[in-house]
N, C-alpha and C. Protein backbone atom coordinates (compact mmCIF):
# COMPACT_ATOMS: atom_id res chain seq x y z
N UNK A 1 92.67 17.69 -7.32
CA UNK A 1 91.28 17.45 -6.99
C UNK A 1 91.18 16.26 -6.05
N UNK A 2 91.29 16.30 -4.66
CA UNK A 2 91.07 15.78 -3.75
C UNK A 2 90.40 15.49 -3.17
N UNK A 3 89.24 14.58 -2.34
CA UNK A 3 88.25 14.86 -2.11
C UNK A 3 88.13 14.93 -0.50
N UNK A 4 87.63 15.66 0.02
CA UNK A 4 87.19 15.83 1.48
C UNK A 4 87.26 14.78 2.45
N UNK A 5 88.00 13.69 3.15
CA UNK A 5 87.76 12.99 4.15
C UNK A 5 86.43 13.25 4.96
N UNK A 6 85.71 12.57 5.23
CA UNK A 6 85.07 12.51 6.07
C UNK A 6 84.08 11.98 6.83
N UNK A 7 84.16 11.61 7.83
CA UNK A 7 84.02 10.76 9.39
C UNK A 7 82.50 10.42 9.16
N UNK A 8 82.11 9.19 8.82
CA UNK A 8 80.63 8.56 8.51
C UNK A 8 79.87 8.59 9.49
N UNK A 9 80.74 8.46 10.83
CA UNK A 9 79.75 8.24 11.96
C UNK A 9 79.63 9.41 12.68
N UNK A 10 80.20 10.47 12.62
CA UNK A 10 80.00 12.19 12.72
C UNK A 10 78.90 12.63 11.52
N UNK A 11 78.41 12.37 10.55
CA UNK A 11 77.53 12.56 9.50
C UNK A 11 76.52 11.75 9.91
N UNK A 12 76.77 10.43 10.30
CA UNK A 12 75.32 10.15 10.57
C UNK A 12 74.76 10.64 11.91
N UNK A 13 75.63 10.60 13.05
CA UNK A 13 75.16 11.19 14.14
C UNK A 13 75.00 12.68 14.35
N UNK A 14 75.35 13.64 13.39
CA UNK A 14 74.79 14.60 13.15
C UNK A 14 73.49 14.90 12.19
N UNK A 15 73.36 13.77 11.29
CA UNK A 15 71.81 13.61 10.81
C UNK A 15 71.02 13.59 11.65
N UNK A 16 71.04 12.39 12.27
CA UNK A 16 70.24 11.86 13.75
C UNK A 16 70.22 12.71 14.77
N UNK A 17 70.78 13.58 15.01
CA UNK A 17 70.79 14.63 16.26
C UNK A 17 69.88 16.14 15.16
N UNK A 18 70.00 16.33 14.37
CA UNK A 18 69.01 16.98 13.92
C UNK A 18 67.87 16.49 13.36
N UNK A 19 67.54 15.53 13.18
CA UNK A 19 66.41 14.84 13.20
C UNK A 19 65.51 14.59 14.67
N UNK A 20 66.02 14.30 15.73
CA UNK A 20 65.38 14.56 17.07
C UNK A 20 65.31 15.99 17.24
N UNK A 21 66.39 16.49 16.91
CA UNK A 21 65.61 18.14 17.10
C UNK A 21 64.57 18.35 16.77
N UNK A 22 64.53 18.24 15.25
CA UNK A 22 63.08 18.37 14.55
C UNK A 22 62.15 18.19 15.07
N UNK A 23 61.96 16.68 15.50
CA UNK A 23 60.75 16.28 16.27
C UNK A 23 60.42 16.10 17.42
N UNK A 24 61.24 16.88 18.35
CA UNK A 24 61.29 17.36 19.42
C UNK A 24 60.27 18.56 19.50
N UNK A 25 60.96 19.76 18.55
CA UNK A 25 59.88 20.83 18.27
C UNK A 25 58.91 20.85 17.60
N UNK A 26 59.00 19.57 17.01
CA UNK A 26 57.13 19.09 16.54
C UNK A 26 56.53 18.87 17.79
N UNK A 27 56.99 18.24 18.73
CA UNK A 27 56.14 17.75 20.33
C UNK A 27 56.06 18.79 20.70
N UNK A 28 57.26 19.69 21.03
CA UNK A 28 56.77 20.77 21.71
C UNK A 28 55.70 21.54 21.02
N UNK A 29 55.50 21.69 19.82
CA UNK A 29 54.33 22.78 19.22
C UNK A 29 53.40 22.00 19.61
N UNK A 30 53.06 20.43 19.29
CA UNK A 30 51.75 19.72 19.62
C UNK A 30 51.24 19.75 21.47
N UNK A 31 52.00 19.02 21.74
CA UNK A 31 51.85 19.27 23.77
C UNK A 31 52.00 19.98 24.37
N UNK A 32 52.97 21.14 24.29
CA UNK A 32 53.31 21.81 25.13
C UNK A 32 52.84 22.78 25.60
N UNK A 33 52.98 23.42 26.28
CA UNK A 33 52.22 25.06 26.80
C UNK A 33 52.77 25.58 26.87
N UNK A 34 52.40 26.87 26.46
CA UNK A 34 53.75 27.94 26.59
C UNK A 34 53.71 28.48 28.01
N UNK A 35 54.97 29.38 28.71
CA UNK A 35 54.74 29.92 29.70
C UNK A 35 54.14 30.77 30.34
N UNK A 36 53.02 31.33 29.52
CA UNK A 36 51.95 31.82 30.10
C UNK A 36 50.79 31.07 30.32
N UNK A 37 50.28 29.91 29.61
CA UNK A 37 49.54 29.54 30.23
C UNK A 37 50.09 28.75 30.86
N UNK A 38 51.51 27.97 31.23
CA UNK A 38 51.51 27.28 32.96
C UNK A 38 51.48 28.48 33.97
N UNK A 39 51.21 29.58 34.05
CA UNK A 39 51.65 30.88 34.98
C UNK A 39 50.53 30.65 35.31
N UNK A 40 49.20 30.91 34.21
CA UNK A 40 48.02 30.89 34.31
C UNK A 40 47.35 29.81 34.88
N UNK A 41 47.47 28.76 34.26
CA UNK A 41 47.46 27.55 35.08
C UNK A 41 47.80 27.45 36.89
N UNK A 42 48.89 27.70 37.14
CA UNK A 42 49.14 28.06 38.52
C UNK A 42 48.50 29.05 39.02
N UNK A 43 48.27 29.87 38.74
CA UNK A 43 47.43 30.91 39.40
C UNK A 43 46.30 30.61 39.91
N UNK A 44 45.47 30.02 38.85
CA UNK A 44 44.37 29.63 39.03
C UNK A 44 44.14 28.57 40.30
N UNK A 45 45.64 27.18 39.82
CA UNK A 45 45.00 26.36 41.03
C UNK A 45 45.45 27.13 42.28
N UNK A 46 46.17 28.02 42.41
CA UNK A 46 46.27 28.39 44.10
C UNK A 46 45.17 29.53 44.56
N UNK A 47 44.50 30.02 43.52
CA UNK A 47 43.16 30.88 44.00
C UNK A 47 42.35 29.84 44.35
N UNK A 48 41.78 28.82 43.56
CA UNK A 48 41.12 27.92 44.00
C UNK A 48 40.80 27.33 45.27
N UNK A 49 42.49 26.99 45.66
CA UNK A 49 43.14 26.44 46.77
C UNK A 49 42.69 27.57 47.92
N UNK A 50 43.12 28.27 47.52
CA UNK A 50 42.80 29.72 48.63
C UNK A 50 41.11 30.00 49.13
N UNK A 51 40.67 29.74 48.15
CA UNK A 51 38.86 30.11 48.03
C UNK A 51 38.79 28.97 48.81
N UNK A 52 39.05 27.24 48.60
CA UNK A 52 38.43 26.45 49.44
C UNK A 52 38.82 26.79 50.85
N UNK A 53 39.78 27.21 51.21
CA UNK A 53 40.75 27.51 52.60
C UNK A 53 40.11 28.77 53.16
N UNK A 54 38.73 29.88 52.37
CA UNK A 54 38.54 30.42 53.05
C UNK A 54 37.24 30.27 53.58
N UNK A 55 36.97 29.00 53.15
CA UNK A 55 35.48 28.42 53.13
C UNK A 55 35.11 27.59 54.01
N UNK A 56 36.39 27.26 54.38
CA UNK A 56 36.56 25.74 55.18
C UNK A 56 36.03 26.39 56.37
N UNK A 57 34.72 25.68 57.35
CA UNK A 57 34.68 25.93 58.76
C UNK A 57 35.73 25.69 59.52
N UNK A 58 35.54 26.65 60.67
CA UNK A 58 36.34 26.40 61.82
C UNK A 58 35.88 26.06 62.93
N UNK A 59 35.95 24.84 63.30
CA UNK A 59 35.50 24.39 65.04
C UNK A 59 36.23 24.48 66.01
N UNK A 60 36.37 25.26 66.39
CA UNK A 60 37.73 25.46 68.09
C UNK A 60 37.27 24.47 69.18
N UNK A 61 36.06 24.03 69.32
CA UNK A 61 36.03 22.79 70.05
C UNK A 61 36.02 21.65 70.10
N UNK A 62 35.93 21.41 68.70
CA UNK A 62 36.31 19.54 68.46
C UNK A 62 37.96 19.49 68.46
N UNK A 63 38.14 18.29 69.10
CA UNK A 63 39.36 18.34 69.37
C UNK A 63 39.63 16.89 68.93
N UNK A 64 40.35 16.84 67.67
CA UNK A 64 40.88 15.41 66.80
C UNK A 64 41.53 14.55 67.59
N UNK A 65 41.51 13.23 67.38
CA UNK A 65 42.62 12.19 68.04
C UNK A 65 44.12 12.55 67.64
N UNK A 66 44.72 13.60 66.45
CA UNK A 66 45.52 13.90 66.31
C UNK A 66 46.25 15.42 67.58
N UNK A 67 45.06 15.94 67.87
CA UNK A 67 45.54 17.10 68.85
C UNK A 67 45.86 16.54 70.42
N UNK A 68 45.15 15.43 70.76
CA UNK A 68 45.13 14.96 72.19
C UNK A 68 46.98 14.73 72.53
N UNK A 69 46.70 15.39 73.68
CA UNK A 69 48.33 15.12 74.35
C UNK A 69 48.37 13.38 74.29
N UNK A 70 49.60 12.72 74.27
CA UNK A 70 50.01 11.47 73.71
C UNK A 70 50.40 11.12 75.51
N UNK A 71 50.90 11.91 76.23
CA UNK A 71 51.25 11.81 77.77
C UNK A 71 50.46 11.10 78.12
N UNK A 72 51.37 10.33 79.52
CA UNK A 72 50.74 9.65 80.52
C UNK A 72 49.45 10.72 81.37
N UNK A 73 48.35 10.15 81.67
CA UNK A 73 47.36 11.12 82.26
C UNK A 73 47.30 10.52 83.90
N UNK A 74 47.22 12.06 84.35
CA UNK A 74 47.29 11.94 85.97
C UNK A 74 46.10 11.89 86.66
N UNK A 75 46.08 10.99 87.77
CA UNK A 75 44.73 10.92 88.22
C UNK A 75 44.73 11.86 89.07
């Protein structure tokens, strides 16, 4: 009747590593989202995105300080 050797700091760091598991998947059930609603989530903001982009006027004749040629101008 012998008894089992065994490694204290493999027992406790296998306590401790299933103990963060645990409450790991406690966070994830409390915060997380599942992958349908981030799908949903995304969807939404790029319709959004899309609807403002089809809303946005277009002026073909104002011409921004960003469009002006940067060149020397010829007299």
């Amino acid at each position: 009747m012998t008894a089992e050797i065994v490694n204290l700091n493999k027992v406790r760091k296998a306590r401790e590593r299933a103990n963060r598991e645990r409450e790991a998947e406690e966070n994830r059930m409390k915060f997380g989202q599942s992958k349908a609603e981030r799908g949903l989530f995304d969807a939404q903001s790029r319709k959004s995105q899309m609807d403002l982009d089809r809303a946005r006027r277009q002026n073909e004749h104002h011409i921004d300080d960003d469009d002006q040629d940067p060149g020397p101008k010829a007299s």
